[in-house]
C-alpha atoms as a PDB file:
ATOM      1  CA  UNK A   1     -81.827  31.381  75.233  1.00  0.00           C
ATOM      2  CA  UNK A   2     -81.788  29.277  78.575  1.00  0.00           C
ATOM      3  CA  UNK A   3     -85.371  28.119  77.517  1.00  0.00           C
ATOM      4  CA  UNK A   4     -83.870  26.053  74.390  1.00  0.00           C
ATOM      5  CA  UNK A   5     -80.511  24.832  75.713  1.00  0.00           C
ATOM      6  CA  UNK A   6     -83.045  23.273  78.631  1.00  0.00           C
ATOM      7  CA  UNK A   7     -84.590  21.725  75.777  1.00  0.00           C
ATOM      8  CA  UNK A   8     -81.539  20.705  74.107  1.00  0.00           C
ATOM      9  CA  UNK A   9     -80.719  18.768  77.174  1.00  0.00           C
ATOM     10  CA  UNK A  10     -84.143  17.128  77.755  1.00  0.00           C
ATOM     11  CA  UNK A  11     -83.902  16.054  73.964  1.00  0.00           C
ATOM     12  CA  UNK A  12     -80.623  14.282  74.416  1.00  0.00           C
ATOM     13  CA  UNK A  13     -81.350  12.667  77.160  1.00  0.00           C
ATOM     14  CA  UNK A  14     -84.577  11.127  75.975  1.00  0.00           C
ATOM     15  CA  UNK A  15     -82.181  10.431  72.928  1.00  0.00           C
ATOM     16  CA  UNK A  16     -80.189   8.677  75.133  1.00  0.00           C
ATOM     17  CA  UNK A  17     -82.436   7.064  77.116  1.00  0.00           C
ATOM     18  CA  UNK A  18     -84.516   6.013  73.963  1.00  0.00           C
ATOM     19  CA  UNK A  19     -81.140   4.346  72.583  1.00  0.00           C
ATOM     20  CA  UNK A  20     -79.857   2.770  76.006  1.00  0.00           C
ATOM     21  CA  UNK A  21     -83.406   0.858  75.770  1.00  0.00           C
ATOM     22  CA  UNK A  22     -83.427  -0.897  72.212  1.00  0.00           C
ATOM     23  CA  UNK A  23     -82.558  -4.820  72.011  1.00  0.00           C
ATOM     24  CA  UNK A  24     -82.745  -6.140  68.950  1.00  0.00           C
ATOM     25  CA  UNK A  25     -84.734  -9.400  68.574  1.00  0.00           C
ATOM     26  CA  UNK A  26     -82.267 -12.352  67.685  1.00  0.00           C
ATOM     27  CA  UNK A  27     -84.188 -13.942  64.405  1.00  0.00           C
ATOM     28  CA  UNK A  28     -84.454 -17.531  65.017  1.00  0.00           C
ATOM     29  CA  UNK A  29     -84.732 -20.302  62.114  1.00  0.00           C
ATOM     30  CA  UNK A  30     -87.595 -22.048  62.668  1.00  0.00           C
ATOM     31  CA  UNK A  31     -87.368 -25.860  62.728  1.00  0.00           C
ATOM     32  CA  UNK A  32     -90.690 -26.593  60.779  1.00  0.00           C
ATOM     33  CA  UNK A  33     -90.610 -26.424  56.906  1.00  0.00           C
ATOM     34  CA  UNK A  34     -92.627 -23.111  55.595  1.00  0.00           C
ATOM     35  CA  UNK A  35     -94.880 -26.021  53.983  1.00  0.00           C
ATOM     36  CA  UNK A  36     -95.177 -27.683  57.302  1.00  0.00           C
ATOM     37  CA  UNK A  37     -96.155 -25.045  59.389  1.00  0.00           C
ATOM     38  CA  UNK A  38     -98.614 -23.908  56.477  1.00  0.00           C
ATOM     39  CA  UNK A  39    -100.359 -26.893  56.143  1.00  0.00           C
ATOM     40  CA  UNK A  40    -100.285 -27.133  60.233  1.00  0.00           C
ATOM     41  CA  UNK A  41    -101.815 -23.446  60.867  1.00  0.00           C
ATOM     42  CA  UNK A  42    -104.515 -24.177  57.919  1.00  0.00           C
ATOM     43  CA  UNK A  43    -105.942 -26.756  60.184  1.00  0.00           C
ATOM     44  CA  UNK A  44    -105.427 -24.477  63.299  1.00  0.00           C
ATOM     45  CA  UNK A  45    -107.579 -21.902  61.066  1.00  0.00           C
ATOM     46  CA  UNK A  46    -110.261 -24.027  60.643  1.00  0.00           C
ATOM     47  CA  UNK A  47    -110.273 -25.451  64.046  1.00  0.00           C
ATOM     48  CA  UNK A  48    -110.930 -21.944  65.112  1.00  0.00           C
ATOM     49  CA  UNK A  49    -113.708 -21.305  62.889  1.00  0.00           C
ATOM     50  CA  UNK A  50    -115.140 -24.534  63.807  1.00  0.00           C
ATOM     51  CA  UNK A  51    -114.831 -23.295  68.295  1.00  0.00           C
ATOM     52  CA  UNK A  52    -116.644 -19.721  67.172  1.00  0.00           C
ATOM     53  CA  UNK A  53    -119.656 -22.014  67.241  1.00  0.00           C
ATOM     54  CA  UNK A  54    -119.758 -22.948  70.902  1.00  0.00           C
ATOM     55  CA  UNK A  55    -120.873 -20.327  73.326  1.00  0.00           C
ATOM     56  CA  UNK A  56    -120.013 -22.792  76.048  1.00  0.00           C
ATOM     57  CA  UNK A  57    -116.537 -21.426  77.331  1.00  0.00           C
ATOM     58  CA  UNK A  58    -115.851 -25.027  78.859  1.00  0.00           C
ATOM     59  CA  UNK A  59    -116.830 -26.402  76.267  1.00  0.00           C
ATOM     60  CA  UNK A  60    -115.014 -24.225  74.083  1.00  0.00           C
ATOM     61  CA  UNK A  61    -111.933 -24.812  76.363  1.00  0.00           C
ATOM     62  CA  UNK A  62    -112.035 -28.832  76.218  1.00  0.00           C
ATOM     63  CA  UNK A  63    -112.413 -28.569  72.076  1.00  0.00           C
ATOM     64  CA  UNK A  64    -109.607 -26.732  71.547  1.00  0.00           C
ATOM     65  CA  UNK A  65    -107.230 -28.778  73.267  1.00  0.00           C
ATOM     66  CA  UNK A  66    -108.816 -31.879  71.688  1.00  0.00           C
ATOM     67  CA  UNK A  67    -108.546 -30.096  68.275  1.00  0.00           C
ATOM     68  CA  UNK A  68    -104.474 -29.181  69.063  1.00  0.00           C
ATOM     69  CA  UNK A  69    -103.810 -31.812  70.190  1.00  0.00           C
ATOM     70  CA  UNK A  70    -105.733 -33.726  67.103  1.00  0.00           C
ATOM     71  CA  UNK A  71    -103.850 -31.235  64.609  1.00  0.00           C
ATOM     72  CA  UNK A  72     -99.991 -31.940  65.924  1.00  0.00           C
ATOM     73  CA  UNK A  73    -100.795 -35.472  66.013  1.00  0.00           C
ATOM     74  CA  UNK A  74    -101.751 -35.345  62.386  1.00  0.00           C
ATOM     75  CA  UNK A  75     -99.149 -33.493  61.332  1.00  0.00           C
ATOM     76  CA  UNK A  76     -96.403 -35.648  63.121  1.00  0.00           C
ATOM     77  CA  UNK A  77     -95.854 -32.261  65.207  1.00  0.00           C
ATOM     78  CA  UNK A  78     -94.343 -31.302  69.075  1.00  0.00           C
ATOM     79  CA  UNK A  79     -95.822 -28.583  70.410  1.00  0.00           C
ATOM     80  CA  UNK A  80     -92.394 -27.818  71.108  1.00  0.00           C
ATOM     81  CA  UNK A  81     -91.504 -27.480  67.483  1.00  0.00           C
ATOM     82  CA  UNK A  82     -94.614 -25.801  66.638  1.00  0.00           C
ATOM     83  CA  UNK A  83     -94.336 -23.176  68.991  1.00  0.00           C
ATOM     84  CA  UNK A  84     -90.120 -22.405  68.484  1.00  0.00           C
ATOM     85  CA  UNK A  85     -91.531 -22.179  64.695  1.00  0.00           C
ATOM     86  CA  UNK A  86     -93.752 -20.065  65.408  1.00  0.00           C
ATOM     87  CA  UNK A  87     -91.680 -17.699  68.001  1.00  0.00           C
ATOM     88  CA  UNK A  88     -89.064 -17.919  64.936  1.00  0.00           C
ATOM     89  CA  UNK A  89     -91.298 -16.939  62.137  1.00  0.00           C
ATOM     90  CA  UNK A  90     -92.796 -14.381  64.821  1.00  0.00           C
ATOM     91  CA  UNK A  91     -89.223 -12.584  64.991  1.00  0.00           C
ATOM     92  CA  UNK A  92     -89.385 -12.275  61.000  1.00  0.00           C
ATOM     93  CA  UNK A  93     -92.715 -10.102  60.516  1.00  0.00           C
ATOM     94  CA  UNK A  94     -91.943 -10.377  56.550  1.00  0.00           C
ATOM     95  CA  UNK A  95     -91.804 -14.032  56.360  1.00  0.00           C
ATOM     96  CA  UNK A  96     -94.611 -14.730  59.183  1.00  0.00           C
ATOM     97  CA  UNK A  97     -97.288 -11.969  56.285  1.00  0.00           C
ATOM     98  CA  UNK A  98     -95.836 -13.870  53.550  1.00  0.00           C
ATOM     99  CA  UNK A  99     -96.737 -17.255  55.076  1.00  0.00           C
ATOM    100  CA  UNK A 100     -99.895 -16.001  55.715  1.00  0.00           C
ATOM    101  CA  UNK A 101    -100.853 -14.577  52.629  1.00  0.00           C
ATOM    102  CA  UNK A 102    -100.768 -18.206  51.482  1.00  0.00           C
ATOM    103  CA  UNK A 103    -102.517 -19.218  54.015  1.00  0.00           C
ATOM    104  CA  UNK A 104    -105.486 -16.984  53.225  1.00  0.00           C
ATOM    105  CA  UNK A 105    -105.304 -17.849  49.670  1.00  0.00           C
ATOM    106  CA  UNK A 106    -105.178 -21.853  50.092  1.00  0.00           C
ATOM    107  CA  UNK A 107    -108.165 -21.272  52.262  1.00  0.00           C
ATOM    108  CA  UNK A 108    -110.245 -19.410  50.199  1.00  0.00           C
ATOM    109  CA  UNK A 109    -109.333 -21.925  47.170  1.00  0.00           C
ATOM    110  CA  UNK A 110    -110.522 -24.413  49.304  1.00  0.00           C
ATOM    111  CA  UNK A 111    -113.337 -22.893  50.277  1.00  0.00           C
ATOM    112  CA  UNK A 112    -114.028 -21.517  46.454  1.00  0.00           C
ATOM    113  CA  UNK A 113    -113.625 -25.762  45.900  1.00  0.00           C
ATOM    114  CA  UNK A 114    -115.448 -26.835  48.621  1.00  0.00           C
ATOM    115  CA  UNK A 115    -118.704 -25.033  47.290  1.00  0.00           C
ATOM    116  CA  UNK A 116    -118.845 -25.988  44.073  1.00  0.00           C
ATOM    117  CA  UNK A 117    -118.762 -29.473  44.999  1.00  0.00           C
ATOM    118  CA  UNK A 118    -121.993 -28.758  47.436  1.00  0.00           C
END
């Protein structure tokens, strides 16, 4: 009988200390559109595809920064923005798969598009 009520008390104290633990994540609204950021981590996507060709890890380095850079610029972007979008849509796990099942099938459109043409 002492064996469980030991056990009783180790469970409610994990309980507790479990519980005493949890913060819940504030959910942010991001400031870029859901079109914006799409058509902003499309580019990112390829831009990553394109680096996976360079061994170089300089090289690889100075390219992605260029390439960045290159996509916020296009996109009339911050990196501020871009990244409290993205720590927003990050706090919505939902949202951030649903974005990025659109993602996925834009690309492969484009990519279904982009062969036929070639």
């Amino acid at each position: 009988m002492q064996k469980y009520k030991i056990l009783w008390v180790i469970t409610i104290f994990f309980v507790l200390v479990v519980s005493a633990c949890y913060k819940s994540v504030p959910v942010q609204k991001p400031i870029l559109s859901e079109e914006k950021i799409k058509a902003v981590l499309k580019d990112v996507h390829i831009a990553e595809a394109l680096l996976t060709e360079t061994s170089d890890r300089r090289k690889k380095d100075s390219l992605a920064r260029l390439y960045y850079t290159q996509i916020l610029r296009i996109h009339n972007v911050s990196p501020e923005d871009f990244d409290q979008s993205m720590n927003a849509y990050f706090t919505s796990p939902g949202v951030l798969d649903s974005l990025y099942q659109k993602i996925i099938l834009d690309l492969s459109k484009e990519k279904k598009s982009f062969k036929k043409n070639n």
